[in-house]
C-alpha atoms as a PDB file:
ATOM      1  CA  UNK A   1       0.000   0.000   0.000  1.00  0.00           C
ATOM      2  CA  UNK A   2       1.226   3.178  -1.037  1.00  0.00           C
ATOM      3  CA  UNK A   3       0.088   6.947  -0.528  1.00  0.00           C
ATOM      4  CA  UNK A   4       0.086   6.678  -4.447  1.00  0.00           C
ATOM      5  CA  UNK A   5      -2.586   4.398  -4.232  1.00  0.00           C
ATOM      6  CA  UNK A   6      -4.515   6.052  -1.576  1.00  0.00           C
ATOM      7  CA  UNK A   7      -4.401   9.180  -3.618  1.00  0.00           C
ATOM      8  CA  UNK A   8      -5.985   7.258  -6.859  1.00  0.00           C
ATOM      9  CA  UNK A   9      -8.890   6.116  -4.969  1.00  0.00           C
ATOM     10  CA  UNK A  10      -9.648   9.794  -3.757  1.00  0.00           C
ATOM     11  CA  UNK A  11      -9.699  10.770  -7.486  1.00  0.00           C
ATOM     12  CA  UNK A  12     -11.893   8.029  -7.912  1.00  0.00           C
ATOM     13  CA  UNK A  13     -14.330   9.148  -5.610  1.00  0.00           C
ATOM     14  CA  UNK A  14     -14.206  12.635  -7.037  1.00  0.00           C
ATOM     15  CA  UNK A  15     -15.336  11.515 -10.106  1.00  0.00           C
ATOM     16  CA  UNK A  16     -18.054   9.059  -9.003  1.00  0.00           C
ATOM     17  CA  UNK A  17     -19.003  11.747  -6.468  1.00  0.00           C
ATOM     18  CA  UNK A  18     -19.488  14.114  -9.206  1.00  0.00           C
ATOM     19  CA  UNK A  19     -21.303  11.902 -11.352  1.00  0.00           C
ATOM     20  CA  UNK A  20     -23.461  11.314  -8.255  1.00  0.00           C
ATOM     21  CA  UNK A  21     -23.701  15.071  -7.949  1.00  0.00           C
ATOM     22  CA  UNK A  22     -25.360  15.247 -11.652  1.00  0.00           C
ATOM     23  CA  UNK A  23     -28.240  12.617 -10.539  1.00  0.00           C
ATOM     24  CA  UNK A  24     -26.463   9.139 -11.247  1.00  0.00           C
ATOM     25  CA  UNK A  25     -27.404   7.217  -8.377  1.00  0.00           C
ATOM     26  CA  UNK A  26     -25.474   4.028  -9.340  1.00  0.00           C
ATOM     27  CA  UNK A  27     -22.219   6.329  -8.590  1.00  0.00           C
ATOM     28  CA  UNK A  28     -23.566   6.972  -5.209  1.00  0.00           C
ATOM     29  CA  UNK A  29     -22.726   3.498  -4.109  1.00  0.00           C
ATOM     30  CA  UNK A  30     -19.720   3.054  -6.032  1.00  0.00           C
ATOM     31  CA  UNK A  31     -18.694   6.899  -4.472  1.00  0.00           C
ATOM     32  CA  UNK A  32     -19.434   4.721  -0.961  1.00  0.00           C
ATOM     33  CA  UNK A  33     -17.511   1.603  -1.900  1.00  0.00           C
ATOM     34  CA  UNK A  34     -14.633   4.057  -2.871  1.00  0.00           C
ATOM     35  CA  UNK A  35     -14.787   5.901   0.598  1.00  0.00           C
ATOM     36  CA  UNK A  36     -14.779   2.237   2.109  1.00  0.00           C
ATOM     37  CA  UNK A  37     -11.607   1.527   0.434  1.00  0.00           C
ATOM     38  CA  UNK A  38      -9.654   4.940   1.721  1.00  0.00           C
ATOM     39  CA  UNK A  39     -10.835   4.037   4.976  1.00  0.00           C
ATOM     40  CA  UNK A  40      -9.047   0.608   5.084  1.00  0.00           C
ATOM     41  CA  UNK A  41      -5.961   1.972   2.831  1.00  0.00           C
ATOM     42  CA  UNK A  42      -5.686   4.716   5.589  1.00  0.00           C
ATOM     43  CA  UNK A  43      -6.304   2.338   8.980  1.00  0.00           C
ATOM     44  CA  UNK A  44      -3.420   0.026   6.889  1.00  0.00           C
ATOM     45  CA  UNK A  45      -1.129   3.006   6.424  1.00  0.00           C
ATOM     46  CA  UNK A  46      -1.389   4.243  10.233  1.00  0.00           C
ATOM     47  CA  UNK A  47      -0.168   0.958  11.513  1.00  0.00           C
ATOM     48  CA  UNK A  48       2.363   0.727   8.747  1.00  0.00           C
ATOM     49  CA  UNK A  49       3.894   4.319  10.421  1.00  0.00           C
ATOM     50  CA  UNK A  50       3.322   3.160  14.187  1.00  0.00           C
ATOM     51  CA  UNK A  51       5.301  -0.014  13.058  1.00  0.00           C
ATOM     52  CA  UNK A  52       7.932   1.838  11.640  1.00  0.00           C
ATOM     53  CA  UNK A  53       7.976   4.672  14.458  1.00  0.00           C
ATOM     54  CA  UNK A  54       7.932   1.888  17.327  1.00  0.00           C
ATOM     55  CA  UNK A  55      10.798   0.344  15.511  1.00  0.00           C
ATOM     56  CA  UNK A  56      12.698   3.472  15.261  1.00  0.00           C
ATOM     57  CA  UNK A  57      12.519   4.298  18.842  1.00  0.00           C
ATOM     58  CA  UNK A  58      13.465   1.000  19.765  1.00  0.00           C
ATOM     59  CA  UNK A  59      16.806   1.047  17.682  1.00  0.00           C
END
């Protein structure tokens, strides 16, 4: 996981958001399966920096 990757998923949920925006409602639940995905790329990315900060203290 990468902040690259995290960053592509946001633009993805710009652009279903604004298709949801214009009255698509189909890219209202792929704008909430996108915002699902951040959330878990983000909870992965925290521990990722608490594991490397623990590990730098320790050292």
């Amino acid at each position: 996981m990468s902040i690259d990757a995290l960053l592509t998923e946001v633009e993805n949920l710009k652009t279903e958001y604004a298709k949801f925006q214009a009255g698509n409602k189909s890219a209202g639940t792929r704008s909430r399966k996108c915002l699902q995905t951040i959330k878990k790329m983000a909870q992965e990315l925290r521990l990722k920096i608490q594991e490397q900060k623990t590990q730098n203290t320790q050292s």
